[in-house]
Protein backbone atom coordinates (compact mmCIF):
# COMPACT_ATOMS: atom_id res chain seq x y z
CA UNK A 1 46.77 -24.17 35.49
CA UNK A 2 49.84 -25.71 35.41
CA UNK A 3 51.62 -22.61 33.09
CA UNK A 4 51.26 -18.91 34.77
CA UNK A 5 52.15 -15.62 33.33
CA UNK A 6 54.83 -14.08 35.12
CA UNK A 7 53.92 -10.53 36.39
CA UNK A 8 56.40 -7.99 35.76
CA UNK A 9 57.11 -7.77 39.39
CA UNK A 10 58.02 -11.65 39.64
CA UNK A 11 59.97 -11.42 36.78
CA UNK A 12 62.10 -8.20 38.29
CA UNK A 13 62.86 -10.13 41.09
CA UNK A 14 65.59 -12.02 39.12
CA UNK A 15 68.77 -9.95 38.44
CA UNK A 16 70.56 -12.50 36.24
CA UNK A 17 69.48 -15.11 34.50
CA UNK A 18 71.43 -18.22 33.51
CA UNK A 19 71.48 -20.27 30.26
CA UNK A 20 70.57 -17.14 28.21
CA UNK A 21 72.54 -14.48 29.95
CA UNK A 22 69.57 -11.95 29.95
CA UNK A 23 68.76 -9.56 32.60
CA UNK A 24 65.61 -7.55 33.29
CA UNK A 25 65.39 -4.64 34.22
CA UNK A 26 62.58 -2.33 35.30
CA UNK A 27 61.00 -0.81 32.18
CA UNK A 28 61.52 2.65 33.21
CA UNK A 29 64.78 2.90 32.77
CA UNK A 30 66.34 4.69 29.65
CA UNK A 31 68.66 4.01 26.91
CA UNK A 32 71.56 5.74 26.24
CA UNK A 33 71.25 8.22 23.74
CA UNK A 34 72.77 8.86 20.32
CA UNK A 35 74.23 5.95 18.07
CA UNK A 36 72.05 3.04 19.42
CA UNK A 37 74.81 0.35 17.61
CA UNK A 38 77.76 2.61 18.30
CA UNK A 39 76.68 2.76 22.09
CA UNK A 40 75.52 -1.37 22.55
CA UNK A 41 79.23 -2.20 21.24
CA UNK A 42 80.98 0.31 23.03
CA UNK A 43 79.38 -0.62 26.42
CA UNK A 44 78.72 -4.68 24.94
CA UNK A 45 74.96 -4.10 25.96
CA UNK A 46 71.76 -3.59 24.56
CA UNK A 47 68.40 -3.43 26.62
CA UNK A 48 65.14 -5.30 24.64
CA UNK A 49 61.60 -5.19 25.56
CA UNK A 50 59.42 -8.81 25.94
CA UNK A 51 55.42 -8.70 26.58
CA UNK A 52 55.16 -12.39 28.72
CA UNK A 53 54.06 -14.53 25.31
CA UNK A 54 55.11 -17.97 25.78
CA UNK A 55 57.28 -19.19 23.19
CA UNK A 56 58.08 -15.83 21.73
CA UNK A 57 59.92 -14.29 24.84
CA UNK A 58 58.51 -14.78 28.39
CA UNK A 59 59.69 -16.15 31.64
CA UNK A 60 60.23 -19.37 32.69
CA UNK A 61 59.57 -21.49 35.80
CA UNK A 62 62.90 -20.56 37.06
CA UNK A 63 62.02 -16.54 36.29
CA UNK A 64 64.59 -17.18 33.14
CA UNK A 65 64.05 -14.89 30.21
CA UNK A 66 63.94 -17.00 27.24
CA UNK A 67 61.95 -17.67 23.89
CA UNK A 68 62.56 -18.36 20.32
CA UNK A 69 62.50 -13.74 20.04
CA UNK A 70 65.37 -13.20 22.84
CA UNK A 71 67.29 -16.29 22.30
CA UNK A 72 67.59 -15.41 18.40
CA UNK A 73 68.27 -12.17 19.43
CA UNK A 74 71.57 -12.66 21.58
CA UNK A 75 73.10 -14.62 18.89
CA UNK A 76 72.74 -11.68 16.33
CA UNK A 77 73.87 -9.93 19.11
CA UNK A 78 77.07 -11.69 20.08
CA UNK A 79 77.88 -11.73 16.71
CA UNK A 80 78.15 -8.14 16.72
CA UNK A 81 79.96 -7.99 19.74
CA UNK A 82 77.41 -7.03 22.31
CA UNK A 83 77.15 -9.21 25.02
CA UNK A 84 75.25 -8.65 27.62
CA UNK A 85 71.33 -8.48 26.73
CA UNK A 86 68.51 -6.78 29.27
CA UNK A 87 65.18 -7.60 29.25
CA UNK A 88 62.11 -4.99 30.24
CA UNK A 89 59.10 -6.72 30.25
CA UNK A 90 55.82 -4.55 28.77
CA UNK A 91 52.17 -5.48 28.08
CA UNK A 92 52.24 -6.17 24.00
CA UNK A 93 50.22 -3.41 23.39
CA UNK A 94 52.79 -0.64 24.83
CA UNK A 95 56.41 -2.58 23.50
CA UNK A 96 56.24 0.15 20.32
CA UNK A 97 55.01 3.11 22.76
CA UNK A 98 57.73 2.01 25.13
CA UNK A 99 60.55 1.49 22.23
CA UNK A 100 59.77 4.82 20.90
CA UNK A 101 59.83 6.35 24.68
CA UNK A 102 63.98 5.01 24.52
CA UNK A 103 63.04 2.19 26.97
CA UNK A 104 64.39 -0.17 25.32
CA UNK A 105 66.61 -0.27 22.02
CA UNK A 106 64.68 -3.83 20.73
CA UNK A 107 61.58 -5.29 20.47
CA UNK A 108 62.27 -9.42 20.73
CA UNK A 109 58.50 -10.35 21.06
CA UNK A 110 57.50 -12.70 18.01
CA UNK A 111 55.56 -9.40 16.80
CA UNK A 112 54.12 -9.68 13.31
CA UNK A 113 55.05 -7.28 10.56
CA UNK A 114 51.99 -5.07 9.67
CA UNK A 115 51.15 -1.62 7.69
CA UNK A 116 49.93 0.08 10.84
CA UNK A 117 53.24 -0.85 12.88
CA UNK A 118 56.05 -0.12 10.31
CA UNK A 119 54.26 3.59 10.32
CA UNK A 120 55.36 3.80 13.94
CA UNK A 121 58.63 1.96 14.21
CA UNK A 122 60.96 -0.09 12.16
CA UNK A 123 61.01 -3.42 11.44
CA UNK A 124 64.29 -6.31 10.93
CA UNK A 125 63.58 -9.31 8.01
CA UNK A 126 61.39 -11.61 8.57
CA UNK A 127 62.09 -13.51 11.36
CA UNK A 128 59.98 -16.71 11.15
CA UNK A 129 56.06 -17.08 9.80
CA UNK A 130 53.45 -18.81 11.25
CA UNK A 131 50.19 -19.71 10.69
CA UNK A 132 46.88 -19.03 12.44
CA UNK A 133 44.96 -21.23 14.52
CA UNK A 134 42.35 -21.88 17.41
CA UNK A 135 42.19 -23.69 20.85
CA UNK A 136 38.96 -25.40 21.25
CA UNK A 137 37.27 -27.86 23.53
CA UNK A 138 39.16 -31.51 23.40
CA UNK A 139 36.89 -33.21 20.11
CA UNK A 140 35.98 -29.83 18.65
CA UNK A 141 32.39 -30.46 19.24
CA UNK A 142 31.66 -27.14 16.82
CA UNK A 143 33.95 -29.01 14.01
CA UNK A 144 35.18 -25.14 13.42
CA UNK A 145 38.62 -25.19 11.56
CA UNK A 146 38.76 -21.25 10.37
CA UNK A 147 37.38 -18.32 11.70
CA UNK A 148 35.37 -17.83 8.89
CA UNK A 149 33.61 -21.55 10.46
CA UNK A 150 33.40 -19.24 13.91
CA UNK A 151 31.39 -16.50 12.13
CA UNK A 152 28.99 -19.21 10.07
CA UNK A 153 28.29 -20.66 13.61
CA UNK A 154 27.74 -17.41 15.32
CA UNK A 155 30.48 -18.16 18.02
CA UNK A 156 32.34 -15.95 20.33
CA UNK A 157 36.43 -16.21 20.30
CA UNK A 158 39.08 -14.85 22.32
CA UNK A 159 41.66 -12.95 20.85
CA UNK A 160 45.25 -11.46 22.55
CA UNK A 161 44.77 -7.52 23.04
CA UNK A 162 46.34 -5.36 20.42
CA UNK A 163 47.58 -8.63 18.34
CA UNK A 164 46.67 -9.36 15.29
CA UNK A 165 43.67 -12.62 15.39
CA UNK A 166 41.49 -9.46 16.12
CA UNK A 167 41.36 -8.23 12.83
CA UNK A 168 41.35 -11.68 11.17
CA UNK A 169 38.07 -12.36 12.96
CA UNK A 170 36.87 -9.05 12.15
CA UNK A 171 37.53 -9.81 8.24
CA UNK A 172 36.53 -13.52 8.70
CA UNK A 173 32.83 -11.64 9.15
CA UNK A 174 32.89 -12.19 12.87
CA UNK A 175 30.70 -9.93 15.51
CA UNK A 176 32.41 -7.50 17.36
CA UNK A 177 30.46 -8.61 19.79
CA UNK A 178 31.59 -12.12 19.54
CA UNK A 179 34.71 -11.24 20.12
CA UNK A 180 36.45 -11.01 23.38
CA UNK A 181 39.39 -9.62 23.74
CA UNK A 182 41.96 -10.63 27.04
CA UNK A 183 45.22 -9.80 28.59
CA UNK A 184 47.29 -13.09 28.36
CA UNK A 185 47.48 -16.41 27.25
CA UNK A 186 45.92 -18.16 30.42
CA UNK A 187 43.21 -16.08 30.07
CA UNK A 188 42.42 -17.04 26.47
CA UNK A 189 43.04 -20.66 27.85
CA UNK A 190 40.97 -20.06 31.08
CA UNK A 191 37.31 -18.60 28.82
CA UNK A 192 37.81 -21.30 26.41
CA UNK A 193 37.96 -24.08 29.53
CA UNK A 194 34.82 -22.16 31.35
CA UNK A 195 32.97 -21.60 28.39
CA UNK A 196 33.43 -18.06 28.33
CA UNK A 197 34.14 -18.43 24.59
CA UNK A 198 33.64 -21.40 22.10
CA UNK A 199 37.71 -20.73 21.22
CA UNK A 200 40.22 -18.45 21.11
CA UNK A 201 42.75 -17.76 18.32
CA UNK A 202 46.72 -17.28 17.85
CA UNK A 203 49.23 -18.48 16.73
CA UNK A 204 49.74 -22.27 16.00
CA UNK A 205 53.02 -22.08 17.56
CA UNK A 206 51.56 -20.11 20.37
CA UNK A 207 48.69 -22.49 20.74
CA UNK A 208 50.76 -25.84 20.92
CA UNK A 209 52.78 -24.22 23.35
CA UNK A 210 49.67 -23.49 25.86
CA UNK A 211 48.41 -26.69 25.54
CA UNK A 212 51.83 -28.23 26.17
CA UNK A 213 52.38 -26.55 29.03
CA UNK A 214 48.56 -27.40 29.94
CA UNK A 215 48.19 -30.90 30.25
CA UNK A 216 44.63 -32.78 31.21
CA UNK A 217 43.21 -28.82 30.11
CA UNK A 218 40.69 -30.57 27.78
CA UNK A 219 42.02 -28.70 24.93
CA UNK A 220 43.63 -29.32 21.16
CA UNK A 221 44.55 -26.66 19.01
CA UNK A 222 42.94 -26.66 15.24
CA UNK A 223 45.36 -27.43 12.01
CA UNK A 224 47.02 -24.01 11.25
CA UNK A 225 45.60 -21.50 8.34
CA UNK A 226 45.95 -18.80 6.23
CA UNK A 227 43.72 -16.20 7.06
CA UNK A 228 42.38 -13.60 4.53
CA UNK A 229 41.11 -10.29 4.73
CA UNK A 230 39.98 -7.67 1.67
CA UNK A 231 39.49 -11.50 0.20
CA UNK A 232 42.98 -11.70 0.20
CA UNK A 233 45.43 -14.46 2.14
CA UNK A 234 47.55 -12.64 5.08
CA UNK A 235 51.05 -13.91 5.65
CA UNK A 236 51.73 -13.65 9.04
CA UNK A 237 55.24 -12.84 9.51
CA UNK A 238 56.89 -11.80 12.41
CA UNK A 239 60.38 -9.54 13.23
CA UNK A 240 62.47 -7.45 15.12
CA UNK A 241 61.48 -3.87 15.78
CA UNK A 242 63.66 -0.63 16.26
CA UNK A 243 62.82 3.11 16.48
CA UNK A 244 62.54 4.47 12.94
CA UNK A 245 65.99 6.55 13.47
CA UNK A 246 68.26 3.55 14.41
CA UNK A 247 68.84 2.21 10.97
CA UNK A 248 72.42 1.26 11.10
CA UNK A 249 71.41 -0.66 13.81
CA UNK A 250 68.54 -2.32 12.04
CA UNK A 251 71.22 -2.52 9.00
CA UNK A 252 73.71 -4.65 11.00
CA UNK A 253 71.32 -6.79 12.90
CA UNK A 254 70.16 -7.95 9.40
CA UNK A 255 73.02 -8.87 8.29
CA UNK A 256 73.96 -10.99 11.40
CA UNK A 257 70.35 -12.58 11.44
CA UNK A 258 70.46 -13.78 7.99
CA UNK A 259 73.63 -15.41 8.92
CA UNK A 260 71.75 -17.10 11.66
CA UNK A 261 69.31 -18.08 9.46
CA UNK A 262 71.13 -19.49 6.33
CA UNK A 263 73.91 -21.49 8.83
CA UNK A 264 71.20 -23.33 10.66
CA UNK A 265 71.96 -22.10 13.95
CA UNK A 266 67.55 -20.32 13.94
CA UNK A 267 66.10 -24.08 13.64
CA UNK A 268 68.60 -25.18 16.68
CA UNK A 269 68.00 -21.87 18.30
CA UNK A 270 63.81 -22.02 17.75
CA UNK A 271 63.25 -25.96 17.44
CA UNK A 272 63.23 -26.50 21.22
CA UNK A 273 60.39 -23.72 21.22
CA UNK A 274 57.97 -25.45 18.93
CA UNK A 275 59.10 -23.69 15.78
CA UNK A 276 60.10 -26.27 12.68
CA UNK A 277 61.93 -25.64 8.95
CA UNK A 278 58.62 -24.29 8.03
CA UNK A 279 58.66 -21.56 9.57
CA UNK A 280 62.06 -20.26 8.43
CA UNK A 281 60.51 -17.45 6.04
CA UNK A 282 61.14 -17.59 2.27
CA UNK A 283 64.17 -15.52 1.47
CA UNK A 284 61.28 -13.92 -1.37
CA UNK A 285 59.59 -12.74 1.23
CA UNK A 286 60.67 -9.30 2.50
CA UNK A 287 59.72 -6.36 5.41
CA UNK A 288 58.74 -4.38 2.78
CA UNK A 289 56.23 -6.29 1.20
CA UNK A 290 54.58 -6.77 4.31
CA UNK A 291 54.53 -3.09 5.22
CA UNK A 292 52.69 -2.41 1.77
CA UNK A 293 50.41 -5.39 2.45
């Protein structure tokens, strides 16, 4: 495949990254402790955690860190006068574990607002929204356009592990056993090119992304939809995350990103990452209506 997942071993290899001015750094090092905000200005850094999910935050070609997540993130950080960003990069399904653990100060990951995660950390504004989708074989020979189309056809689809397509299919009415659940992108591009699964599902941005990178795959991602579950559409909405004590610091980073998002500078920030007007949330739409969904 043309597009690889860094390993967090390649990507620790680079010390300092140009273009974004990110570093990573090995995940087990700590934060300091105290005042998260108070210490990030006082020493002009601030360590964030990425999981590797191309165009959220991952690595480049060059073993850059960059992505609409991190990218967004050191403006709002400039802007508060912390310069220097580090980068840790974690499986998706540890960045809260390893947040709460004083890792990192900063999930910048593209990861979606839900119930279950704002009990175990704390969450910015919205970010961006997106909606759902799923990679299938070039001419969609299965004509499937939803999951609930996957579960009327009886097909298995691959979903990211711990994100959040899993319990769309689930509520879409399709088998657990139907469902296969992998490590990384390629992999969700590598059953769906084998025939491991019939498709696999993510985000649309996510998905025109892989193909992108993947050209000659024999590939095309579906139109984007809602999804529903309890009957109910799911807005898929994703954010920043800090530990539940570092609210001055989630304060002040919301005030910074709405900035970024009212002057313009998200869409030229997120544009060259597949991300459009249309996913600039609705300023109606708020962290805590999403926790209560």
């Amino acid at each position: 495949m043309a597009y690889g997942q860094w390993t967090r071993r390649e990507l620790f290899r680079w010390s300092a990254f140009a273009g974004v001015g990110i570093t990573a750094l090995a995940a087990c090092q700590s934060t300091n402790s105290g005042d998260t905000l108070q210490a990030a200005q006082n020493s002009k850094t601030i360590k964030i955690g990425i999981a590797n999910e191309a165009p959220y935050g991952f690595a480049d070609s060059s073993g850059n860190v960059t992505g609409e997540a991190p990218n967004v993130a050191k403006a709002v950080f400039q802007a508060l006068g912390i310069t220097s960003v580090q980068a840790s990069v974690v499986p998706f399904d540890q960045l809260i574990p390893a947040l709460n653990a004083k890792q990192f100060d900063v999930v910048a990951a593209g990861m979606n607002i839900t119930p279950a995660r704002c009990k175990a950390a704390l969450f910015s504004n919205p970010d961006y929204s997106a909606l759902t989708a799923l990679l299938v074989p070039a001419g969609n020979p299965q004509k499937v356009l939803t999951l609930q189309d996957v579960a009327a056809k009886n097909l298995n689809v691959a979903v990211l592990s711990a994100a959040v397509e899993k319990g769309y299919a689930t509520a879409a009415g399709v088998p657990e056993s139907n469902i296969v659940v992998l490590d990384t992108q390629d992999n969700m591009l590598r059953a769906v090119t084998t025939g491991r699964v019939y498709c696999a599902a993510l985000t649309d941005i996510s998905l025109k992304w892989l193909v992108k990178q993947n050209p000659g795959a024999g590939v095309e991602v579906t139109p984007g939809f809602t999804p529903t579950q309890n009957g109910k559409p799911v807005i898929s909405a994703g954010g920043f995350v800090f530990r539940q004590s570092d609210t001055s610091l989630q304060q002040a980073f919301n005030t910074q990103l709405g900035n970024v998002h009212s002057s313009g500078q998200w869409l030229t920030i997120a544009s060259p990452f597949g991300f459009s007007q249309a996913n600039l949330p609705s300023p109606s739409l708020t962290t805590s209506q999403l926790c209560a969904a």
